[in-house]
Structure formats: C-alpha cells, structure tokens
C-alpha atoms as a PDB file:
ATOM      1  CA  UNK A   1     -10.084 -11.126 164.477  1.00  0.00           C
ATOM      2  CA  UNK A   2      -6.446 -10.846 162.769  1.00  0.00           C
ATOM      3  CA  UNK A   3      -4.917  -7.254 161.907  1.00  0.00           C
ATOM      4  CA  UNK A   4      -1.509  -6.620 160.402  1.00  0.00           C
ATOM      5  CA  UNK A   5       0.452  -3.553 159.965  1.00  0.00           C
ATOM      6  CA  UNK A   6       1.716  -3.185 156.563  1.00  0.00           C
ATOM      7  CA  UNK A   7       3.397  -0.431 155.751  1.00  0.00           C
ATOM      8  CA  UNK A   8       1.655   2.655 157.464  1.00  0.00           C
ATOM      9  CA  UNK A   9      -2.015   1.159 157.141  1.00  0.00           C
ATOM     10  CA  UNK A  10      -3.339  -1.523 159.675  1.00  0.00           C
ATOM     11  CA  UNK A  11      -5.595  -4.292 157.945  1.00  0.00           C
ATOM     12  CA  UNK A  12      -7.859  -6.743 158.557  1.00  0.00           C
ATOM     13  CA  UNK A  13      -7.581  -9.997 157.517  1.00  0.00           C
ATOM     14  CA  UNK A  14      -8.372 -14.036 158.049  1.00  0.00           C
ATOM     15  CA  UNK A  15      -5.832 -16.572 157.842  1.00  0.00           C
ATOM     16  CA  UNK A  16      -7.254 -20.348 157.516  1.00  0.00           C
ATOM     17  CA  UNK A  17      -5.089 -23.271 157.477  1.00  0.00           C
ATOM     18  CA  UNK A  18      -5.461 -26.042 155.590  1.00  0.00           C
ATOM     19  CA  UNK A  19      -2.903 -29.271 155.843  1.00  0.00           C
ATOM     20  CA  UNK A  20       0.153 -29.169 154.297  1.00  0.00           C
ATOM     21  CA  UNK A  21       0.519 -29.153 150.620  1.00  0.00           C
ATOM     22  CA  UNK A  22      -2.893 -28.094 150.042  1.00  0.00           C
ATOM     23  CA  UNK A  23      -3.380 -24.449 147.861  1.00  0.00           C
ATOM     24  CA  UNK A  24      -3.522 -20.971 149.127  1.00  0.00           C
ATOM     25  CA  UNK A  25      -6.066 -18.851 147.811  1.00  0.00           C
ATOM     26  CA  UNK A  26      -6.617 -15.255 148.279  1.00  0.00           C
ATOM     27  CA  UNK A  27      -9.567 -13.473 148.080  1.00  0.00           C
ATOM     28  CA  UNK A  28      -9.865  -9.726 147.572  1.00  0.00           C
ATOM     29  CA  UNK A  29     -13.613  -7.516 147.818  1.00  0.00           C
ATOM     30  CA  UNK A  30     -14.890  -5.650 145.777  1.00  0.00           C
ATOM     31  CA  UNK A  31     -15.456  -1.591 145.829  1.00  0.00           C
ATOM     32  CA  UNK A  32     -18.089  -0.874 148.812  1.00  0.00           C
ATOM     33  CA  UNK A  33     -17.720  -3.994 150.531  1.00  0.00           C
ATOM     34  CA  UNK A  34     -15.355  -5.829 153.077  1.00  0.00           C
ATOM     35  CA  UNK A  35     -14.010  -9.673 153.240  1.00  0.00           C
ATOM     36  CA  UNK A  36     -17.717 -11.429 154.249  1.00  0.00           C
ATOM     37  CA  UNK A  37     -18.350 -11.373 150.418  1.00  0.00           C
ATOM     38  CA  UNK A  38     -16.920 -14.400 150.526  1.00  0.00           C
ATOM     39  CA  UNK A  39     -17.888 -16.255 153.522  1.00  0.00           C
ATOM     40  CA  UNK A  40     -20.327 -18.979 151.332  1.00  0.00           C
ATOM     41  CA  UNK A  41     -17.857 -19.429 149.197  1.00  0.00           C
ATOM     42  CA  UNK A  42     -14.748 -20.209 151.877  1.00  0.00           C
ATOM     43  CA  UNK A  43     -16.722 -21.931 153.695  1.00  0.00           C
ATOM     44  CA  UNK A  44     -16.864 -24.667 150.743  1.00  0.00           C
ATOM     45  CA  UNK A  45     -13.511 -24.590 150.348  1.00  0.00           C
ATOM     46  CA  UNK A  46     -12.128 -24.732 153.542  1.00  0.00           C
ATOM     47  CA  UNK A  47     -10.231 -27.853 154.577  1.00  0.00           C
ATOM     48  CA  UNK A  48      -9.447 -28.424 151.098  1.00  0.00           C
ATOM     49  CA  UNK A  49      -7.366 -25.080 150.611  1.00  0.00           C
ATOM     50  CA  UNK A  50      -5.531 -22.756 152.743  1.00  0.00           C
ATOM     51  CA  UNK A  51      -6.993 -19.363 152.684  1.00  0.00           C
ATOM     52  CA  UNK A  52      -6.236 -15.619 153.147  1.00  0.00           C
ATOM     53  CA  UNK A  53      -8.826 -12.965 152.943  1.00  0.00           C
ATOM     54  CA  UNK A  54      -8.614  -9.795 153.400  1.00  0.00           C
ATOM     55  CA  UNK A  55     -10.706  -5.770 153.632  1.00  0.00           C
ATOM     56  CA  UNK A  56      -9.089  -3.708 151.593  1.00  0.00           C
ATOM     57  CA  UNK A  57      -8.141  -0.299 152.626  1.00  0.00           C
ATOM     58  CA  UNK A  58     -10.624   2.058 153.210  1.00  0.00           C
ATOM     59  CA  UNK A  59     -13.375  -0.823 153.493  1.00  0.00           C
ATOM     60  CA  UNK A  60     -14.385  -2.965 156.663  1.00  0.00           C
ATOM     61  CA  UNK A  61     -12.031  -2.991 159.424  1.00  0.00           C
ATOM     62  CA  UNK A  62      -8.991  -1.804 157.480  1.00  0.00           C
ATOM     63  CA  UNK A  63      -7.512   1.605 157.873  1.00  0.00           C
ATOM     64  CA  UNK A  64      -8.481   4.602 154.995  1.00  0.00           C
ATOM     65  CA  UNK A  65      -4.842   5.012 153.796  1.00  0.00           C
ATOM     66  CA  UNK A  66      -5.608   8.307 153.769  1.00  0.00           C
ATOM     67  CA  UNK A  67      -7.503  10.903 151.245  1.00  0.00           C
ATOM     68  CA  UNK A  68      -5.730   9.460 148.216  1.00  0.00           C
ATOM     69  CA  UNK A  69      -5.274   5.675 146.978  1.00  0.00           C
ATOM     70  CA  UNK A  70      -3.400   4.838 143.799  1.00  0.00           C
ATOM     71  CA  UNK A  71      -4.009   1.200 142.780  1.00  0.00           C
ATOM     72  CA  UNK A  72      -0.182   1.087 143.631  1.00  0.00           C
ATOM     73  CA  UNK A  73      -1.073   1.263 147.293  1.00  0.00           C
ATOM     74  CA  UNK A  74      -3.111  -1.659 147.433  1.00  0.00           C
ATOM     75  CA  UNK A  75      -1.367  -3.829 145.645  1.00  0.00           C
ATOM     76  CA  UNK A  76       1.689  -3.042 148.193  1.00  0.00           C
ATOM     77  CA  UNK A  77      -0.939  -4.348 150.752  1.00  0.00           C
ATOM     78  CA  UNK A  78      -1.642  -7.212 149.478  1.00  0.00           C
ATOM     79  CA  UNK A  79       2.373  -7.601 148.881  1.00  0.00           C
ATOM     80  CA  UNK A  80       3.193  -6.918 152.072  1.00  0.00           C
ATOM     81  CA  UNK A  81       0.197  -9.336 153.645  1.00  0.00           C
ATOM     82  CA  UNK A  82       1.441 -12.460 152.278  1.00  0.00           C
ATOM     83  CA  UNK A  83       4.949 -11.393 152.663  1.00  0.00           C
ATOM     84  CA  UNK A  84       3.933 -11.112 156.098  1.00  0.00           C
ATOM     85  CA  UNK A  85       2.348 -14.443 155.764  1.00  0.00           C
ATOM     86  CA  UNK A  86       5.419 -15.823 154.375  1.00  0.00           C
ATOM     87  CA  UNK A  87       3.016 -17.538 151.502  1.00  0.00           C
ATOM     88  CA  UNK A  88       4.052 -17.733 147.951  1.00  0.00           C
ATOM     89  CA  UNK A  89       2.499 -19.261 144.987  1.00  0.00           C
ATOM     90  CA  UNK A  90      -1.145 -18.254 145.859  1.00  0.00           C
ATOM     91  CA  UNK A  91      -4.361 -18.654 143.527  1.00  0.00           C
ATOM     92  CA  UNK A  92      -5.067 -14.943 143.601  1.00  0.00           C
ATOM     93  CA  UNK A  93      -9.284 -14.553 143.458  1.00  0.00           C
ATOM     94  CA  UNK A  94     -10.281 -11.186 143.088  1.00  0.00           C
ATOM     95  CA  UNK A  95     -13.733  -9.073 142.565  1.00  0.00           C
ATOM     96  CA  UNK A  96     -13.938  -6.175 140.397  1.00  0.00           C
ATOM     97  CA  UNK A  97     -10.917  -3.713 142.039  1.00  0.00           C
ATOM     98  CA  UNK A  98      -9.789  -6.697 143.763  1.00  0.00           C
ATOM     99  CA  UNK A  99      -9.083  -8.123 140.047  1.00  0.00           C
ATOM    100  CA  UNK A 100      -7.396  -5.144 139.897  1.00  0.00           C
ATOM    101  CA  UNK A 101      -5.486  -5.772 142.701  1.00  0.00           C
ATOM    102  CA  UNK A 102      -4.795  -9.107 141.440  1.00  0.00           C
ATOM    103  CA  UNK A 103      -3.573  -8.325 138.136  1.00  0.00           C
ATOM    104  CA  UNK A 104      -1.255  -5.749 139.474  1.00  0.00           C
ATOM    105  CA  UNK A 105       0.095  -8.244 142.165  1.00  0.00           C
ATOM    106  CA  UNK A 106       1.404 -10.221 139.491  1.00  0.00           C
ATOM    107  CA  UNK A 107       2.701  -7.299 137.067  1.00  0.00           C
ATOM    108  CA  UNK A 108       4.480  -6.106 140.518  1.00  0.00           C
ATOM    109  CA  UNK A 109       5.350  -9.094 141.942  1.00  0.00           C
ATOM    110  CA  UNK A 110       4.673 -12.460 139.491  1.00  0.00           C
ATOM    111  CA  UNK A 111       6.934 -14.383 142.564  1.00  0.00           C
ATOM    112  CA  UNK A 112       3.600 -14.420 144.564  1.00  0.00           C
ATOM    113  CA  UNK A 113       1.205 -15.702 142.189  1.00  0.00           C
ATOM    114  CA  UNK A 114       0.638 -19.505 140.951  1.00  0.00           C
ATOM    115  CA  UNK A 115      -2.601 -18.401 138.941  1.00  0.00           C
ATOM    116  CA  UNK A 116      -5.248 -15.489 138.503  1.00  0.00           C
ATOM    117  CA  UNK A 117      -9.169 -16.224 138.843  1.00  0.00           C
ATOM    118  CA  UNK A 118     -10.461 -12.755 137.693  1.00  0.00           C
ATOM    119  CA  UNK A 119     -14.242 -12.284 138.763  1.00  0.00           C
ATOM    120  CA  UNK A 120     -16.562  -9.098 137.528  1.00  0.00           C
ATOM    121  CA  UNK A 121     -13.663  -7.095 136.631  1.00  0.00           C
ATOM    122  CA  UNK A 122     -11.575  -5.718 133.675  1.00  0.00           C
ATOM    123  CA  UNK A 123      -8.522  -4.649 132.702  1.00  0.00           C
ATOM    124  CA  UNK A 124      -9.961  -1.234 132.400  1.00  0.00           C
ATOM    125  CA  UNK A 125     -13.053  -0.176 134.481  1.00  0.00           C
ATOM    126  CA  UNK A 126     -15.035   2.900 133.641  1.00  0.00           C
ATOM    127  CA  UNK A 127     -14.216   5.906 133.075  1.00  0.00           C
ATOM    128  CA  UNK A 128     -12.769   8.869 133.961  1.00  0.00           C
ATOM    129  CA  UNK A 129     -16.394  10.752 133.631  1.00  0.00           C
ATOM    130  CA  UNK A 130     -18.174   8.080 135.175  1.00  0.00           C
ATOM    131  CA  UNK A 131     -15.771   8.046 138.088  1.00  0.00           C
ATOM    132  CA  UNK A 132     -15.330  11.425 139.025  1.00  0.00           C
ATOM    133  CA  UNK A 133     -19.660  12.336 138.710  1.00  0.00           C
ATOM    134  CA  UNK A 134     -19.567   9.334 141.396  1.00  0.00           C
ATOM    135  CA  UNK A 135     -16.815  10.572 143.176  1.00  0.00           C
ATOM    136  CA  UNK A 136     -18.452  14.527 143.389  1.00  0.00           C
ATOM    137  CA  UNK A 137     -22.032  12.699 144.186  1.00  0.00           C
ATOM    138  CA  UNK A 138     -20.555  10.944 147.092  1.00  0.00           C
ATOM    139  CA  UNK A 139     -18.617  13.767 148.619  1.00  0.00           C
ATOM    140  CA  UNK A 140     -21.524  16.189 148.212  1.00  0.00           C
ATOM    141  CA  UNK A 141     -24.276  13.639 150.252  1.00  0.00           C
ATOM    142  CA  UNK A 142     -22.552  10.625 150.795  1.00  0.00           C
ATOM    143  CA  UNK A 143     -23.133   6.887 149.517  1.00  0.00           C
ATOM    144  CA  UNK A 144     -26.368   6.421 150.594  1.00  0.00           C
ATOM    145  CA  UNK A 145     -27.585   8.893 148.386  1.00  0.00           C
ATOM    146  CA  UNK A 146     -26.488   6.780 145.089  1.00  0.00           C
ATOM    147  CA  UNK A 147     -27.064   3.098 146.469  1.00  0.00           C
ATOM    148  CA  UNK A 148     -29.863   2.357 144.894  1.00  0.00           C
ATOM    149  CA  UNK A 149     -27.939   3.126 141.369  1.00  0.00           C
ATOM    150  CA  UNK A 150     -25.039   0.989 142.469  1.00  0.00           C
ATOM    151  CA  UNK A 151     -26.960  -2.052 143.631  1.00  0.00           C
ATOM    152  CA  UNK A 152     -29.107  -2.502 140.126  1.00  0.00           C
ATOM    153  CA  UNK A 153     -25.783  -3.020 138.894  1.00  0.00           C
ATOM    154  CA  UNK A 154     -24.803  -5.245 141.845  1.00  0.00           C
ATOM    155  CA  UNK A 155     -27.791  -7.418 141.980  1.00  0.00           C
ATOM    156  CA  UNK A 156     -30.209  -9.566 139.616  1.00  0.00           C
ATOM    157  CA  UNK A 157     -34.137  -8.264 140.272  1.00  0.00           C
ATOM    158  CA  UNK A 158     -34.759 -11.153 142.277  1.00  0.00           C
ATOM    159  CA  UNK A 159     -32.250 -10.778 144.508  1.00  0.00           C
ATOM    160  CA  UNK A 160     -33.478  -7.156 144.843  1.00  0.00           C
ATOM    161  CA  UNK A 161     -37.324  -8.353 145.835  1.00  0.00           C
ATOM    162  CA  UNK A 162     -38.767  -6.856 148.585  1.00  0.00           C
ATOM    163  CA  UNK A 163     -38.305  -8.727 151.747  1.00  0.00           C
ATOM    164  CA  UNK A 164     -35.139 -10.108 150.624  1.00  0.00           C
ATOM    165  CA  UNK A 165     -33.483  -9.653 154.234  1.00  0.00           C
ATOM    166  CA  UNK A 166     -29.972 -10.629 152.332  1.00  0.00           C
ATOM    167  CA  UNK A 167     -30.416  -7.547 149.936  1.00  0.00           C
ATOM    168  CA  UNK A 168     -31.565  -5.105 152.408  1.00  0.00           C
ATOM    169  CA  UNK A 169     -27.762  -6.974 154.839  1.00  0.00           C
ATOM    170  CA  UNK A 170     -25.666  -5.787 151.458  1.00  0.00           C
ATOM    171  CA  UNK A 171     -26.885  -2.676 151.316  1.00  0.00           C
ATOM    172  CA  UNK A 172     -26.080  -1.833 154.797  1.00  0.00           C
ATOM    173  CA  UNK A 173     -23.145  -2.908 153.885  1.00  0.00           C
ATOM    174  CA  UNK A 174     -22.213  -0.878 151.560  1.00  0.00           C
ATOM    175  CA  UNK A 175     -23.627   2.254 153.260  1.00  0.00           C
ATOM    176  CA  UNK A 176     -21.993   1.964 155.773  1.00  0.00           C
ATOM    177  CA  UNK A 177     -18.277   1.996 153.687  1.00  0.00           C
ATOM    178  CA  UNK A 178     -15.873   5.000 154.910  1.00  0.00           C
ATOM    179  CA  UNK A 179     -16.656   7.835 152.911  1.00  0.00           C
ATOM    180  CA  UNK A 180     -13.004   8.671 152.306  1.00  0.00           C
ATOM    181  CA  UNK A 181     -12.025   4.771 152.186  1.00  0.00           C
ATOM    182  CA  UNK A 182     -14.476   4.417 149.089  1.00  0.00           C
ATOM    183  CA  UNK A 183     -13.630   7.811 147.155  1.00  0.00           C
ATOM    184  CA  UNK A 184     -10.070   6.839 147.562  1.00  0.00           C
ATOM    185  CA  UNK A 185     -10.788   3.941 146.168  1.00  0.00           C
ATOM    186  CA  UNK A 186     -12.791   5.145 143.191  1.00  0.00           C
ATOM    187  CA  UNK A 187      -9.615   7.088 142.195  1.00  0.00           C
ATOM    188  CA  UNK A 188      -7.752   4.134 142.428  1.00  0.00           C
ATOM    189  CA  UNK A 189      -9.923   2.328 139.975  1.00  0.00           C
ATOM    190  CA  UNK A 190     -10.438   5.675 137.914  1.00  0.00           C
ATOM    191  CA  UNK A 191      -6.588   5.618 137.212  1.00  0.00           C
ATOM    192  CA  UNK A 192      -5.648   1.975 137.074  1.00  0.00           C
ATOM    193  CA  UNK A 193      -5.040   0.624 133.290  1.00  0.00           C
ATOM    194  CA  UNK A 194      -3.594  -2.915 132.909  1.00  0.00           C
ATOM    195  CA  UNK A 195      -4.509  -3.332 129.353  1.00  0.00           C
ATOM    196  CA  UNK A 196      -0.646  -3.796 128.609  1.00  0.00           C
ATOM    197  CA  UNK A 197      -0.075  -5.788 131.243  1.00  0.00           C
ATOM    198  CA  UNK A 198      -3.083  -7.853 130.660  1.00  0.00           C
ATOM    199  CA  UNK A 199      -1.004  -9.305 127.064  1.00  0.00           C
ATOM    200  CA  UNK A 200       1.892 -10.505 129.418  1.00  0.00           C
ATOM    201  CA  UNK A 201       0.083 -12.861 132.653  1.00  0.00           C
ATOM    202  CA  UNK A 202       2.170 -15.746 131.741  1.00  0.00           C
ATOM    203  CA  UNK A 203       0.547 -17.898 134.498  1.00  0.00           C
ATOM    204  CA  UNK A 204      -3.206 -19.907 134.402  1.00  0.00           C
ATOM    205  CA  UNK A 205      -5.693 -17.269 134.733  1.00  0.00           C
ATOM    206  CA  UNK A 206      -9.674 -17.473 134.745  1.00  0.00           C
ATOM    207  CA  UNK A 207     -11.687 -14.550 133.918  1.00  0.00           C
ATOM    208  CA  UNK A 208     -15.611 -15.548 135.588  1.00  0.00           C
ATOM    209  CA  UNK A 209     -18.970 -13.128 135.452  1.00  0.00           C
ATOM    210  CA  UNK A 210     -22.400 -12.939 136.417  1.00  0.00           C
ATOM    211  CA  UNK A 211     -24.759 -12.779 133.212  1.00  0.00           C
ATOM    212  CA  UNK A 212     -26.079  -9.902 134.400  1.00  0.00           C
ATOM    213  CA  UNK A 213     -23.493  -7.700 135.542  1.00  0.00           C
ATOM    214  CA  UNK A 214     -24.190  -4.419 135.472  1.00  0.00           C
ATOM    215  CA  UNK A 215     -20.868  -2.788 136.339  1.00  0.00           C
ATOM    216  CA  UNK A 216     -18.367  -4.987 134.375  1.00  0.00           C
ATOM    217  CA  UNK A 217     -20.719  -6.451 131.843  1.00  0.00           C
ATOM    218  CA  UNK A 218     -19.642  -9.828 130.083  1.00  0.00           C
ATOM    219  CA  UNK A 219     -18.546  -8.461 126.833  1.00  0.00           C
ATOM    220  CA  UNK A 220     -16.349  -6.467 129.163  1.00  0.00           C
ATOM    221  CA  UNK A 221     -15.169  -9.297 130.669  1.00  0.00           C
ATOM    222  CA  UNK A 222     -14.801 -11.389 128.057  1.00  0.00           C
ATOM    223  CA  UNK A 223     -12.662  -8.558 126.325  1.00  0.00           C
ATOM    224  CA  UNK A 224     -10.269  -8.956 129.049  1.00  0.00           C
ATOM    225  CA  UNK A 225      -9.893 -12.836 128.736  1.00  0.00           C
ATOM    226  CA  UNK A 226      -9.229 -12.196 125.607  1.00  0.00           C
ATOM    227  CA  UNK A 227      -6.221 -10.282 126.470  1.00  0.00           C
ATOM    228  CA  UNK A 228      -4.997 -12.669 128.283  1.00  0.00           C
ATOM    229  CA  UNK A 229      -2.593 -15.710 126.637  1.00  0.00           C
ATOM    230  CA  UNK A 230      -4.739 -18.785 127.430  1.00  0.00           C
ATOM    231  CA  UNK A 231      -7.146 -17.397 129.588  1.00  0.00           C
ATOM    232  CA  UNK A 232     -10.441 -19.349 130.483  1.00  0.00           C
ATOM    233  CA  UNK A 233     -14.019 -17.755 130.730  1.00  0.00           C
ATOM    234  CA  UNK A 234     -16.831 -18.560 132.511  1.00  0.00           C
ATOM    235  CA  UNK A 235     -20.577 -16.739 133.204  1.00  0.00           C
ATOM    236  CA  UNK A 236     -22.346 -17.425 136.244  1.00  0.00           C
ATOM    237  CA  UNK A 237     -26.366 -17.851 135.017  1.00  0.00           C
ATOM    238  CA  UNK A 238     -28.609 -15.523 137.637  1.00  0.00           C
ATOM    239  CA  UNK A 239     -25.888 -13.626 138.678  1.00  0.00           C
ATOM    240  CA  UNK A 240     -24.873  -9.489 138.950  1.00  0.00           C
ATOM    241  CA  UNK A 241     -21.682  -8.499 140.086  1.00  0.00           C
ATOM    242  CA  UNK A 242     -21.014 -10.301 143.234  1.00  0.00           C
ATOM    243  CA  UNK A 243     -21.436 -14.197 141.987  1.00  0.00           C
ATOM    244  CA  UNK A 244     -20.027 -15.166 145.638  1.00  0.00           C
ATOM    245  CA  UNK A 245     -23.383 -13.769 147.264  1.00  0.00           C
ATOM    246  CA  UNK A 246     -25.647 -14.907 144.666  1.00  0.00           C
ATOM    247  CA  UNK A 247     -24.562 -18.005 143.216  1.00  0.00           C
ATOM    248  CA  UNK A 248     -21.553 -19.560 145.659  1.00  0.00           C
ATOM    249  CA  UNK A 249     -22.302 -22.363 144.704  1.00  0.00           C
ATOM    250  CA  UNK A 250     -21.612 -22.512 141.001  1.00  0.00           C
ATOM    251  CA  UNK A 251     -18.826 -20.167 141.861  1.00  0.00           C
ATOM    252  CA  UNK A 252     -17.104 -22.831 144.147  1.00  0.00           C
ATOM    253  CA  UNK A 253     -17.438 -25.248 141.593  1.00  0.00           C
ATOM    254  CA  UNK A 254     -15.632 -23.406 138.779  1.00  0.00           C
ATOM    255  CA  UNK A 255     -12.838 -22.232 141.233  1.00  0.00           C
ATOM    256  CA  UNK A 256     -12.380 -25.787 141.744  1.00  0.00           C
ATOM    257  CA  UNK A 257     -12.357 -26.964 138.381  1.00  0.00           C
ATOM    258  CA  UNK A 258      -9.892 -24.150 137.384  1.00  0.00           C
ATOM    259  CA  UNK A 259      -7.715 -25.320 140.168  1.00  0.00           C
ATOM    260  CA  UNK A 260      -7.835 -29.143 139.320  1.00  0.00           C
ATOM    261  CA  UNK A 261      -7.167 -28.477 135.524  1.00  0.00           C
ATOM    262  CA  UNK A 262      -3.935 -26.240 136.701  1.00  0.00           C
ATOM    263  CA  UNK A 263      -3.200 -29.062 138.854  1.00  0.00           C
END
C-alpha cells in the first residue's frame, strides 16, 4: 500500500507505471466509496497508461480531514498528490464528487490537466434540502440506516438481485464509510457550484453516464456537457451510477476512444 502526506491529511493512493511516454490517468471515487471502484477498469488499462488512484478524504484508507470538508480541500489533495508525484498533464477521470474534484482541479490548477472525462456527475449536484435531510439522517443513525435509498440510485435492479454477492461487497462498502469522512463530504458536494466554471474548461473533456442513474440522471449530465465548449457525451446502456462496477467494459472502451481522438 502507498500513503502520502499532503498537507495535514495522510492519503491513500496507487501509483502504476506504465513506459515512458504513455498517458497518466487519474481516477477519483465517488461519495461512499474508496479507490477499488475502479479496479476492472485499471486493470484494462494498465500497461497501456500510467495510473494514479486515489481514496479521497474521509473514505477508505485516507484520513477524515476533520468535521468539515469544503470541495476546496480536496481538490488541494489531489493538487498536492500529483505535485507530489511530480506528474503533469494527466487525463483527470472522476465519479460523481470526484468530477467535482476534477473540474475544480482544473479551475484551480488547469497546469495539471491534459483533459477531463466526467462520469455520473454535474456541475451542480443536489441540493441544499436534499443534502442536509441526508446529512441529519446520517448523524442521527448512521449510513446504514439510508443504504438501501442510496443504492437504488447506485445500482440497475439486476445488479441489485438477490444473491448478487457483488451487490451485497458494495454495500459493505459503503457502510462501512467514516461517518464523519462521508458527512464532510456531503457538505462538500452540498456547497460546490462550478456552473461558471463549467463555460470556461478550455481542454478535451468527456461527460459519460449510466442510463439509469439515479443520483446524477442523464439529462443532468447531459446539461453539464452542454456547458462545456466541445464537450463529448456518452451513456453507458445497463448502467446506475458507478459504470466502472457495472459495465467496465464499455467504460474502458470509451475512455480509450476519448483518449485516441485527443491524441
């Protein structure tokens, strides 16, 4: 396992190499989970890109940060990860806050990003009333006591059967999230507007969704790649919120396609 100290939080992240000359991507979770999201999808593109993952604060292995998050904070992670690295130019791919994260890495610091693949996430997430009634439901009996809400909008029916030992993995997963990692992070998301910035991503950007994503739906979605000058769009057929567990396959292939058409 690799850990860095950025700042006053200690995270946890994976660093895979890839020869010379080849792409660094960067992938960023989503709220409620940590960096194994991913693994089906890295694992398809390792060898052929460098890659950096990472858990966010207050998920996985990765310190809290504390009571309170602003969306500020993480994006000073991530910052301070690959400056840590020493990698610029990275194809930033983040889900739902990590998008996010991603869009405010390059409104913060547009020296670190080559291009933006944007997956189940907005410029604007929820709102403030749907954010704080989660935040007060948590804090009076904990996640568990909402999962089941949260993972319709996760996950398609099927992928919800019973006896689905994947499902049943995930939501251990995310019940077993810091309490204070995941409020923090709520607020984050609760307070984070990049509408404005959204009109000025002068780089190649991708914005990619599951067709039946409940918690950034693709009219939401699409909204936001509509925002942005150029931007592509893509939905994922059979797919919630998290593509990357459901469908890594098709998900591999349109990362790679975006990357090959920004050369």
């Amino acid at each position: 396992m690799q850990f860095a100290k950025i700042g006053s939080v200690t995270l946890h992240y994976q660093l895979i190499g890839a020869p010379a000359g080849k792409p660094v991507i960067v992938f960023a979770n989503s709220l409620g989970t940590d960096f194994r999201i991913w693994r089906d999808v890295i694992v398809r593109l390792a060898g052929d890109f460098a890659i950096v993952t990472y858990d966010m604060r207050g998920h996985g292995l990765s310190d809290s940060g504390g009571a309170h998050s602003t969306m500020d904070d993480h994006v000073a992670d991530l910052a301070g990860l690959l400056d840590m690295l020493d990698t610029r130019q990275v194809i930033v791919c983040g889900l739902s806050v990590g998008g996010l994260v991603a869009q405010g890495l390059y409104a913060a610091r547009p020296d670190l990003v080559r291009a933006l693949v944007l997956c189940d996430t907005a410029h604007k997430i929820g709102t403030n009333e749907l954010w704080n009634g989660r935040i007060e439901a948590i804090r009076a009996n904990g996640i568990e006591a909402i999962a089941d809400a949260i993972l319709e909008r996760w996950f398609t029916p099927a992928f919800r059967a019973a006896g689905n030992a994947d499902f049943a993995g995930y939501r251990n997963m995310l019940i077993r999230q810091p309490v204070e990692g995941y409020v923090a992070t709520c607020e984050a998301i609760r307070d984070a507007d990049f509408t404005e910035e959204a009109g000025r991503i002068a780089v190649p950007a991708i914005c990619i969704v599951g067709d039946q994503d409940g918690s950034t739906p693709p009219d939401l979605v699409l909204s936001t790649a509509k925002l942005i000058p150029g931007c592509r769009y893509e939905v994922v057929k059979d797919a919630g919120h998290i593509p990357c567990v459901e469908q890594p396959e098709v998900l591999t292939e349109i990362i790679r396609a975006f990357v090959a058409e920004i050369g």
